[in-house]
N, C-alpha and C. Protein backbone atom coordinates (compact mmCIF):
# COMPACT_ATOMS: atom_id res chain seq x y z
N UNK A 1 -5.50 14.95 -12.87
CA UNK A 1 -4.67 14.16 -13.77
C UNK A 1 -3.21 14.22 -13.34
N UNK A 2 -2.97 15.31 -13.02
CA UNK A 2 -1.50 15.52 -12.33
C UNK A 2 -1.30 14.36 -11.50
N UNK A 3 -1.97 14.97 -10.27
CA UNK A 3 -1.94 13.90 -9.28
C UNK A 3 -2.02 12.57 -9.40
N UNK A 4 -2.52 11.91 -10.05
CA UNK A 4 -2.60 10.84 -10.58
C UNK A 4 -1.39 10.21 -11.10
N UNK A 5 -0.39 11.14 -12.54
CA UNK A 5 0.26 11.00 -12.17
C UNK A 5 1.65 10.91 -11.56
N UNK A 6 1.77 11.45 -10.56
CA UNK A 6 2.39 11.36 -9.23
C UNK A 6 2.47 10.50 -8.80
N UNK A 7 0.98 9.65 -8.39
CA UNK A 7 0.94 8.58 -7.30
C UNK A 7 0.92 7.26 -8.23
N UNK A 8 0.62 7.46 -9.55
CA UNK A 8 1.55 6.18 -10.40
C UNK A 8 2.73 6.04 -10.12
N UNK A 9 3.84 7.40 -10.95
CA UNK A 9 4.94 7.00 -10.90
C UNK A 9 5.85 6.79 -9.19
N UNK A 10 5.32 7.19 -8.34
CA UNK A 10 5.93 6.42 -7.12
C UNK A 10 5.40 5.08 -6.95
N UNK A 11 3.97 4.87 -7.35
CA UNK A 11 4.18 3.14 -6.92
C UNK A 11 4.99 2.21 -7.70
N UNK A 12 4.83 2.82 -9.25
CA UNK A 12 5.98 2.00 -10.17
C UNK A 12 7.40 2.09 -9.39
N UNK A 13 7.92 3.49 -9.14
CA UNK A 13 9.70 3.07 -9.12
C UNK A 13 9.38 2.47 -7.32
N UNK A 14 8.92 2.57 -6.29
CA UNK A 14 8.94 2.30 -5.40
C UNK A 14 8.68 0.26 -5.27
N UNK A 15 7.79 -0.25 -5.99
CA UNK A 15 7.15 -1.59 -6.36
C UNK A 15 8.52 -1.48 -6.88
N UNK A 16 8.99 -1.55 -8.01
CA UNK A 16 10.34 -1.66 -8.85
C UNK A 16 11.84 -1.95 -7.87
N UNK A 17 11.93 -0.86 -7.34
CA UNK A 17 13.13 -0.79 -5.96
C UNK A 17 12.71 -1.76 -5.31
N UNK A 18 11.76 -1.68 -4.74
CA UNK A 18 11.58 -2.84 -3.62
C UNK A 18 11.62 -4.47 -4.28
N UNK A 19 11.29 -4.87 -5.34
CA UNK A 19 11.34 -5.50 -6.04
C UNK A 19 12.64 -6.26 -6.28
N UNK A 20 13.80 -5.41 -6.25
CA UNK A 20 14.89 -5.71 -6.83
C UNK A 20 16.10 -6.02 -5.76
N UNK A 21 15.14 -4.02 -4.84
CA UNK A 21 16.43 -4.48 -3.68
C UNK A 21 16.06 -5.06 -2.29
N UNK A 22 14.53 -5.45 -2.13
CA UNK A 22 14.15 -5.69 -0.57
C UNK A 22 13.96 -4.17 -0.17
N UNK A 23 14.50 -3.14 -0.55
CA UNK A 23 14.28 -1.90 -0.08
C UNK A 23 13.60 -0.66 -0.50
N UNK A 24 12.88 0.06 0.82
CA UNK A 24 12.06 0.71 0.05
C UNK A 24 12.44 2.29 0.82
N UNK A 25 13.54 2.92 -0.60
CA UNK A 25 14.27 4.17 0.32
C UNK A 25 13.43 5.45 0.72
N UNK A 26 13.81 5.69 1.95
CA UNK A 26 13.26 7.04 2.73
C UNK A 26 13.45 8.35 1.38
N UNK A 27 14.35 8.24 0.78
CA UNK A 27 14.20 9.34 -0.22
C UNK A 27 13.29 9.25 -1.21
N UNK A 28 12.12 8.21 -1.66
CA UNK A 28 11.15 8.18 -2.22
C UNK A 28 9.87 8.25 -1.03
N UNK A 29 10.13 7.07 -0.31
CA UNK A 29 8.75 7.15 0.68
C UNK A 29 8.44 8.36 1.35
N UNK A 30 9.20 8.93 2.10
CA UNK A 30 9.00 10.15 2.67
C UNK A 30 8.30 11.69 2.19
N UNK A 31 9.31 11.86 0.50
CA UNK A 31 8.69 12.76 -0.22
C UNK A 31 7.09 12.34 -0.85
N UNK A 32 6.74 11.01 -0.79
CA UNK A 32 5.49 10.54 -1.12
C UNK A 32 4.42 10.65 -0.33
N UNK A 33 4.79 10.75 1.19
CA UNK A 33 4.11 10.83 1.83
C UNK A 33 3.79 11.90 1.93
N UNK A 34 5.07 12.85 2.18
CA UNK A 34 4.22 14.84 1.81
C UNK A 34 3.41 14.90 1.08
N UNK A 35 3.95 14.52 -0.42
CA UNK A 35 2.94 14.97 -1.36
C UNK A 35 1.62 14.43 -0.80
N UNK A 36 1.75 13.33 -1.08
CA UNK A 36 0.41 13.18 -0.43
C UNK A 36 -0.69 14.30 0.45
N UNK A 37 0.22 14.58 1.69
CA UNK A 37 -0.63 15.35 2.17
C UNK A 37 -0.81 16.85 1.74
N UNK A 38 0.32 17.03 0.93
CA UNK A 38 -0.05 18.39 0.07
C UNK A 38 -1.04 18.24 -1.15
N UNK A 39 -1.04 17.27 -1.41
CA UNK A 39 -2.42 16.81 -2.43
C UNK A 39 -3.74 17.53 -1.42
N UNK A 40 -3.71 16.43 -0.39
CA UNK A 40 -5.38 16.95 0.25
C UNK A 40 -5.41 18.07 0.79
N UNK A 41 -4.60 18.85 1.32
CA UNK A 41 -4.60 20.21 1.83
C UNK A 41 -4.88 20.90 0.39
N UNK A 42 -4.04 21.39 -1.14
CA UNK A 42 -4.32 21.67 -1.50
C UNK A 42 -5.96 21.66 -2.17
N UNK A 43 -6.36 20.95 -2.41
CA UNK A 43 -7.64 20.43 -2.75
C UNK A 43 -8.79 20.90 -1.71
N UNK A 44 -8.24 20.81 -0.26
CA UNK A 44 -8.82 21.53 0.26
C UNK A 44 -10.03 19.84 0.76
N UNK A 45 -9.62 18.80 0.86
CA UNK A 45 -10.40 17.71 0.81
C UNK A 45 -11.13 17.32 2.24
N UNK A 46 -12.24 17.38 1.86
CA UNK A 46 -13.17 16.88 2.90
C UNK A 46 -12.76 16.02 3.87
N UNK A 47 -12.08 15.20 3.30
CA UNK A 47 -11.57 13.85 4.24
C UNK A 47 -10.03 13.81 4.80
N UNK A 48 -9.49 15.13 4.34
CA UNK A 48 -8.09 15.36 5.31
C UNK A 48 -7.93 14.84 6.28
N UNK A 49 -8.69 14.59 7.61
CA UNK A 49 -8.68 14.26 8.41
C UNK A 49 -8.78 12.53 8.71
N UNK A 50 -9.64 12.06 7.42
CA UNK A 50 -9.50 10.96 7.39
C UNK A 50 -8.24 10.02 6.88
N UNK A 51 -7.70 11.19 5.54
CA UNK A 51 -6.63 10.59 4.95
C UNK A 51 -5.32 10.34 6.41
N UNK A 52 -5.30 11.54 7.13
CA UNK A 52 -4.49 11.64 8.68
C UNK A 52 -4.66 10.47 9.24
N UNK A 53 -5.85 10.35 9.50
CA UNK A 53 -5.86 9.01 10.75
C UNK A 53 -5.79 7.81 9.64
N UNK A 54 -5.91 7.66 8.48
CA UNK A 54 -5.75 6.46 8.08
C UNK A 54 -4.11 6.39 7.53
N UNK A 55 -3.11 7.38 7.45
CA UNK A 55 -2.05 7.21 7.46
C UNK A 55 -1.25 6.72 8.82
N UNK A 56 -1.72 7.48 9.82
CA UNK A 56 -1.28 7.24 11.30
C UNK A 56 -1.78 5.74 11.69
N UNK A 57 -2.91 5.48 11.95
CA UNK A 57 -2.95 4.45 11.73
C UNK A 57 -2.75 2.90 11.33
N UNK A 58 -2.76 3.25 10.13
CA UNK A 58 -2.05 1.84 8.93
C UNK A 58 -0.45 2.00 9.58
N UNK A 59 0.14 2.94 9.08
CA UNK A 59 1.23 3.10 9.42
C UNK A 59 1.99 2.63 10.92
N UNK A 60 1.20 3.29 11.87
CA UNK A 60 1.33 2.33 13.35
C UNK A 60 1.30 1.17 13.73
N UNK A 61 0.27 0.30 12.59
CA UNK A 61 -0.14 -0.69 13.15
C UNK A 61 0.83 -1.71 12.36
N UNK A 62 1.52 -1.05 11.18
CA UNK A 62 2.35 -1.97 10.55
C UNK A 62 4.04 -1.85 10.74
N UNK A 63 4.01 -0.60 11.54
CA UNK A 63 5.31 -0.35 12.66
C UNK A 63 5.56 -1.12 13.73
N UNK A 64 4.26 -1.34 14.59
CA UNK A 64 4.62 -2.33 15.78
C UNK A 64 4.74 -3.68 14.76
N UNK A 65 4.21 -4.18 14.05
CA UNK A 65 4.53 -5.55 13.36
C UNK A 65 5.39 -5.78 12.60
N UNK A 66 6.46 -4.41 12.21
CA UNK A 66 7.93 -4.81 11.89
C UNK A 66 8.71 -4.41 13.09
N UNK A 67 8.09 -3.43 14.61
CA UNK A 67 8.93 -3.89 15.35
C UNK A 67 8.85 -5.66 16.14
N UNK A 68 7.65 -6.50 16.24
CA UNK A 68 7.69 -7.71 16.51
C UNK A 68 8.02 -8.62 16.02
N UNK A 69 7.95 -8.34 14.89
CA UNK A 69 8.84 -9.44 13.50
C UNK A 69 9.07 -8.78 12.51
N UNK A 70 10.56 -8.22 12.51
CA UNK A 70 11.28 -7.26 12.36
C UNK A 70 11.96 -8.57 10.68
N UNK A 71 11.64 -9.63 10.73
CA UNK A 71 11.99 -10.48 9.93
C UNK A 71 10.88 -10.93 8.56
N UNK A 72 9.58 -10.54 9.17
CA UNK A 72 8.41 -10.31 8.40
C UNK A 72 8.34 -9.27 7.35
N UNK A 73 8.04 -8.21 8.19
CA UNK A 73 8.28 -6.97 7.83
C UNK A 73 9.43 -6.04 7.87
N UNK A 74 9.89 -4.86 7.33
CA UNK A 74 10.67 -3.71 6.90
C UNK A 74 9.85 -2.88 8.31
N UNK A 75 10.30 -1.77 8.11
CA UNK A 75 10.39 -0.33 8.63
C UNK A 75 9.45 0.52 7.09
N UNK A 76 10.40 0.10 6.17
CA UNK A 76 10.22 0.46 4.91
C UNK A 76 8.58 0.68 4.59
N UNK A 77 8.46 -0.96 4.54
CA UNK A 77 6.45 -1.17 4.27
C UNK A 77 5.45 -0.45 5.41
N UNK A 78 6.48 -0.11 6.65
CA UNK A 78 5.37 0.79 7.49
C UNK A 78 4.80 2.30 6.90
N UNK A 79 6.31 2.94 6.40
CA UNK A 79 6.59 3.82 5.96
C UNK A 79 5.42 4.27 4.89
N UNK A 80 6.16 3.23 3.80
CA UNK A 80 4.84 3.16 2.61
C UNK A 80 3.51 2.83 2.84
N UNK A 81 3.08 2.21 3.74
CA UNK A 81 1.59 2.07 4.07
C UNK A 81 1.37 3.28 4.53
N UNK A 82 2.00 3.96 5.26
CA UNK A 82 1.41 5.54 6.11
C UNK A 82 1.48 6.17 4.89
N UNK A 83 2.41 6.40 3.68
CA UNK A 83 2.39 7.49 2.34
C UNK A 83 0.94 6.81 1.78
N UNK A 84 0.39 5.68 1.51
CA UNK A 84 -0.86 5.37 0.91
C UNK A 84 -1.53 5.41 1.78
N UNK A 85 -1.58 5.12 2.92
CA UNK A 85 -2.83 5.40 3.83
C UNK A 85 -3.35 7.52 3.42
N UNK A 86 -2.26 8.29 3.36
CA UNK A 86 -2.48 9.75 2.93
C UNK A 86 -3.12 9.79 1.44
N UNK A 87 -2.83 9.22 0.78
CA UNK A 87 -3.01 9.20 -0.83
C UNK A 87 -4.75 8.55 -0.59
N UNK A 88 -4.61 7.26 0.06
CA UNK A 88 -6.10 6.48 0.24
C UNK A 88 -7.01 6.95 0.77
N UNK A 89 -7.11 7.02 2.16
CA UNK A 89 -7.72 7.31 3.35
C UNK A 89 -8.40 5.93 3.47
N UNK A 90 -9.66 5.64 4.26
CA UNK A 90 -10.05 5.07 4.71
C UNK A 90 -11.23 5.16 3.95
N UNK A 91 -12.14 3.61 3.24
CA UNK A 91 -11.69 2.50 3.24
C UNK A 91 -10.87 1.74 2.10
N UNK A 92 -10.35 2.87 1.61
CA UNK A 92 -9.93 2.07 0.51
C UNK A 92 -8.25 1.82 0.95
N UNK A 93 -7.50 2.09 2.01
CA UNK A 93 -6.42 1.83 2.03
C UNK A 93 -6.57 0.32 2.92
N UNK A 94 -7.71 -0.26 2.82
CA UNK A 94 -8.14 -1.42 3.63
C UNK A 94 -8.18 -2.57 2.44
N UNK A 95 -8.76 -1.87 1.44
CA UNK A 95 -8.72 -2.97 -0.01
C UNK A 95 -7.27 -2.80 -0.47
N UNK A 96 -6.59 -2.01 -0.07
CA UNK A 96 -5.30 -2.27 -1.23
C UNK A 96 -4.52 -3.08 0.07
N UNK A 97 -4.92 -3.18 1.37
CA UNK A 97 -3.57 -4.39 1.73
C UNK A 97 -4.55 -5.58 1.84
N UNK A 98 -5.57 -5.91 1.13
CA UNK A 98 -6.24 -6.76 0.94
C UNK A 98 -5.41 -7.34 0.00
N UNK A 99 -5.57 -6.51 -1.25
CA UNK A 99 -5.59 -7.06 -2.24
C UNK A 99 -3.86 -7.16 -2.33
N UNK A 100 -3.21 -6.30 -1.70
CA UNK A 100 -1.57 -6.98 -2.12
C UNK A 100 -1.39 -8.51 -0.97
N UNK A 101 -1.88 -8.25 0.05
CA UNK A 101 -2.28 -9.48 0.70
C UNK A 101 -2.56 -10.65 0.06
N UNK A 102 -3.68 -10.59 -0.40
CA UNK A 102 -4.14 -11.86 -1.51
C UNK A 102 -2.96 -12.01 -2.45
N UNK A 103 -2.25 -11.05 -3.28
CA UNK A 103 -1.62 -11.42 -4.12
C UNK A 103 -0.45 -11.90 -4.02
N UNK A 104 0.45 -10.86 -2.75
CA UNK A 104 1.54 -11.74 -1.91
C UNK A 104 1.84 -13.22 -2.06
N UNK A 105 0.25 -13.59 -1.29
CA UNK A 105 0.28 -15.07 -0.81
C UNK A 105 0.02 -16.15 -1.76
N UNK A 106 -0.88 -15.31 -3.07
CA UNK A 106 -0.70 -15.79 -4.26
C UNK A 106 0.29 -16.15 -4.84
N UNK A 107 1.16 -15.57 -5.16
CA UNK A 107 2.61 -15.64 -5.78
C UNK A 107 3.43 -16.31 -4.73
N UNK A 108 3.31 -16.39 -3.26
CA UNK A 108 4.37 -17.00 -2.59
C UNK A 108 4.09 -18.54 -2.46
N UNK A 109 2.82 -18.72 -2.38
CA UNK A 109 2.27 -20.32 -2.93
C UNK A 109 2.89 -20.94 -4.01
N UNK A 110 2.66 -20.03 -5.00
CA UNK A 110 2.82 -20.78 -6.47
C UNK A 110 4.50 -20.81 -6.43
N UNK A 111 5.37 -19.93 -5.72
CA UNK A 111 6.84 -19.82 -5.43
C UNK A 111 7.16 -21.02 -5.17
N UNK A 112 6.42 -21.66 -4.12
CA UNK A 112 7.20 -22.36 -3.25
C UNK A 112 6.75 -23.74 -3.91
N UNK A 113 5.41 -23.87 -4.32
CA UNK A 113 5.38 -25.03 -5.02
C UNK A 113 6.30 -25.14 -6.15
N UNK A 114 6.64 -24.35 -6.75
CA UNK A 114 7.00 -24.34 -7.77
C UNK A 114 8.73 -24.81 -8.02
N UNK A 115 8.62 -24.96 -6.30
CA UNK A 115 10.36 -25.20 -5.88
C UNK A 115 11.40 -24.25 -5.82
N UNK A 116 10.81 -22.95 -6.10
CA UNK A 116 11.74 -21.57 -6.21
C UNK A 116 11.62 -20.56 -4.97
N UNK A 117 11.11 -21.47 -4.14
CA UNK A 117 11.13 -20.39 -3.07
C UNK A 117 10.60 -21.54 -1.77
N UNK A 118 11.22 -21.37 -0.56
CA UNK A 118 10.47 -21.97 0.71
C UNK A 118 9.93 -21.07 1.71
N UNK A 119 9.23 -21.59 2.49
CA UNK A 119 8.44 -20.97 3.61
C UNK A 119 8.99 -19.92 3.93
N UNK A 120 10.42 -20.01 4.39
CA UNK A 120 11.84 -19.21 5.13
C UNK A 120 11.83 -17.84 4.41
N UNK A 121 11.89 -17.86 3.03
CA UNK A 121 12.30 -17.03 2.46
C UNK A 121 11.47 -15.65 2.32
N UNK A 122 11.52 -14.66 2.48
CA UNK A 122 11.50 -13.49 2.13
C UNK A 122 11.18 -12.86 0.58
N UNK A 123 10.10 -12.52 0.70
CA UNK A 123 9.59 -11.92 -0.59
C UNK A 123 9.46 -10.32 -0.49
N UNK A 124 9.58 -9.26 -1.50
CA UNK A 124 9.62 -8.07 -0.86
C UNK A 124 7.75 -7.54 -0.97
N UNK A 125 7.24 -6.85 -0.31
CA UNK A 125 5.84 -6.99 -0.15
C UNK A 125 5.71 -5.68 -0.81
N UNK A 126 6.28 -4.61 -1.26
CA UNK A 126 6.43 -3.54 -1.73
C UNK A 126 5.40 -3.42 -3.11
N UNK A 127 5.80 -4.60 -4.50
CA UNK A 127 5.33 -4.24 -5.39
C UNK A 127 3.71 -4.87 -5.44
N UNK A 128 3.71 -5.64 -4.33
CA UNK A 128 1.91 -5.80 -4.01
C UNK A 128 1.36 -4.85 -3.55
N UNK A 129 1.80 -3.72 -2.89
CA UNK A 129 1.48 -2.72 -2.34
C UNK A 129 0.96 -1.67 -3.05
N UNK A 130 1.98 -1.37 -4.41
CA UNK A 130 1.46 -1.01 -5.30
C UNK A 130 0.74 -1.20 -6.11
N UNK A 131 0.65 -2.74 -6.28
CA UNK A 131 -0.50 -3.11 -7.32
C UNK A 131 -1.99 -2.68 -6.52
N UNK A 132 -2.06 -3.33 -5.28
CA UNK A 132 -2.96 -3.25 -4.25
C UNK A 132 -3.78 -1.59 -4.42
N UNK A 133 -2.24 -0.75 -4.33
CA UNK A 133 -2.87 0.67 -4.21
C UNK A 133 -3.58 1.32 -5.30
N UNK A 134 -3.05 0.97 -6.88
CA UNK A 134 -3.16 1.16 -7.95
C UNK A 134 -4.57 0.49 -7.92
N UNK A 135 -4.95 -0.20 -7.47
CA UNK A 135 -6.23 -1.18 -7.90
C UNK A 135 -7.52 -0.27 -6.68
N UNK A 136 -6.80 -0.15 -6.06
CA UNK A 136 -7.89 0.81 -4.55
C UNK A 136 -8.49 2.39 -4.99
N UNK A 137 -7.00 2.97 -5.66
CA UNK A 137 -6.92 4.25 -5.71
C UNK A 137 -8.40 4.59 -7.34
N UNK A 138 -8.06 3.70 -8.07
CA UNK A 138 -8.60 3.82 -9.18
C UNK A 138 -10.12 2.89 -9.84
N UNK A 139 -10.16 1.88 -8.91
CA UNK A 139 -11.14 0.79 -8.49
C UNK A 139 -12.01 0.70 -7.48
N UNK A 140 -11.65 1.57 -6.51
CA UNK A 140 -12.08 1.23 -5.09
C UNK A 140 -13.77 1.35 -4.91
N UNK A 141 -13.83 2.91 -5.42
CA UNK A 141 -15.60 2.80 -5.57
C UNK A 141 -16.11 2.07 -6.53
N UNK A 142 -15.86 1.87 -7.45
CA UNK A 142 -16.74 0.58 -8.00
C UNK A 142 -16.92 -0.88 -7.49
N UNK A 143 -15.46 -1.34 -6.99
CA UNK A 143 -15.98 -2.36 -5.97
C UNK A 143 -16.45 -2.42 -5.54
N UNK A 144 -16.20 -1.09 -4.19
CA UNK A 144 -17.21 -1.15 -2.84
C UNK A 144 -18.74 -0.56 -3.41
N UNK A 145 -18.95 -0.22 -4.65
CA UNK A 145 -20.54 0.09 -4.90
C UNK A 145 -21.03 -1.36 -5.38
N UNK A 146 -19.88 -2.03 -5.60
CA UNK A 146 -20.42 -3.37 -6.34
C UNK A 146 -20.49 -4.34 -4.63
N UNK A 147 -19.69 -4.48 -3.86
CA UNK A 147 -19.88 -5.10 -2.45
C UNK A 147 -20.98 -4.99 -2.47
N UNK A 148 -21.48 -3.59 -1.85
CA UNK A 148 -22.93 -2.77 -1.45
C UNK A 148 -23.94 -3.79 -2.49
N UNK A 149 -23.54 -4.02 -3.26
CA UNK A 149 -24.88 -4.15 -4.33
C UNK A 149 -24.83 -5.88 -4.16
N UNK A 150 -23.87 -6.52 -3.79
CA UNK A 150 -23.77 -7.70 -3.76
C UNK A 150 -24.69 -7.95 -2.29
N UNK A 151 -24.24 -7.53 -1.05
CA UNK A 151 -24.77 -7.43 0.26
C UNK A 151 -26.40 -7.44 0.44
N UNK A 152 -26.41 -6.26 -0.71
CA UNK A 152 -28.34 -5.17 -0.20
C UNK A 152 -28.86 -6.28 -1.14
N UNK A 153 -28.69 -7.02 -2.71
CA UNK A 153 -29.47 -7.57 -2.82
C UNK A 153 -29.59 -9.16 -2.91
């Protein structure tokens, strides 16, 4: 329950900041990301190793794509994907940039039709991240038991 929440109240003020300022500060992401991994060490968690490579990972792969379009993406959202990739592991840190994905593009559609926003513009991807994570962290196995069940029958 602790832990829990923990990894609420950083996606709220982190979604919130980013929200407001485009920015998502190293003095929240960073300490989020420890905890994180002091979560699974303490716990002593089976999948330490997984939560590792799915932080390194996510995190890498969304580093080279704010170093190539450095206009797309932050530094910031690499940052925070590697603190939830630790909190997630693998596969659920795959549904939460699904699902802030979907919702992103949701809201940037209805933006732009809506005449309040164009193609050009810059949305901060932060508080999808959190919704995304919030929905993975606390949802994730029931989905993916519900996928499974959609697939097998």
């Amino acid at each position: 329950m602790f832990w829990n929440l923990i990894f609420i109240v950083f996606l709220v003020a982190l979604g919130v900041i980013d929200f407001f300022t485009m920015r998502l500060p190293d003095a929240l992401v960073l300490p989020f990301l420890g905890i994180g991994f002091l979560n699974t060490f303490i716990h002593h968690s089976p999948t330490w190793s997984n939560n590792l490579i799915s932080a390194l990972g996510v995190g890498g792969v969304f580093y080279i794509i704010s170093k190539v379009r450095p206009q797309g993406m932050g530094y910031g959202d690499a940052k925070y994907l590697a603190a939830l990739g630790v909190w997630l592991g693998y596969p659920k840190i795959v549904l939460a940039i699904f699902v802030a994905s979907l919702m992103g593009s949701i809201v940037g559609v209805a933006m732009v039709l809506a005449r309040r926003a164009n193609l050009r513009e810059q949305i901060p991807f932060g508080p999808y991240l959190s919704f995304g994570a919030c929905i993975a962290f606390f949802g994730g196995d029931q989905i993916f038991n519900w996928l499974l069940n959609l697939v097998l029958t």
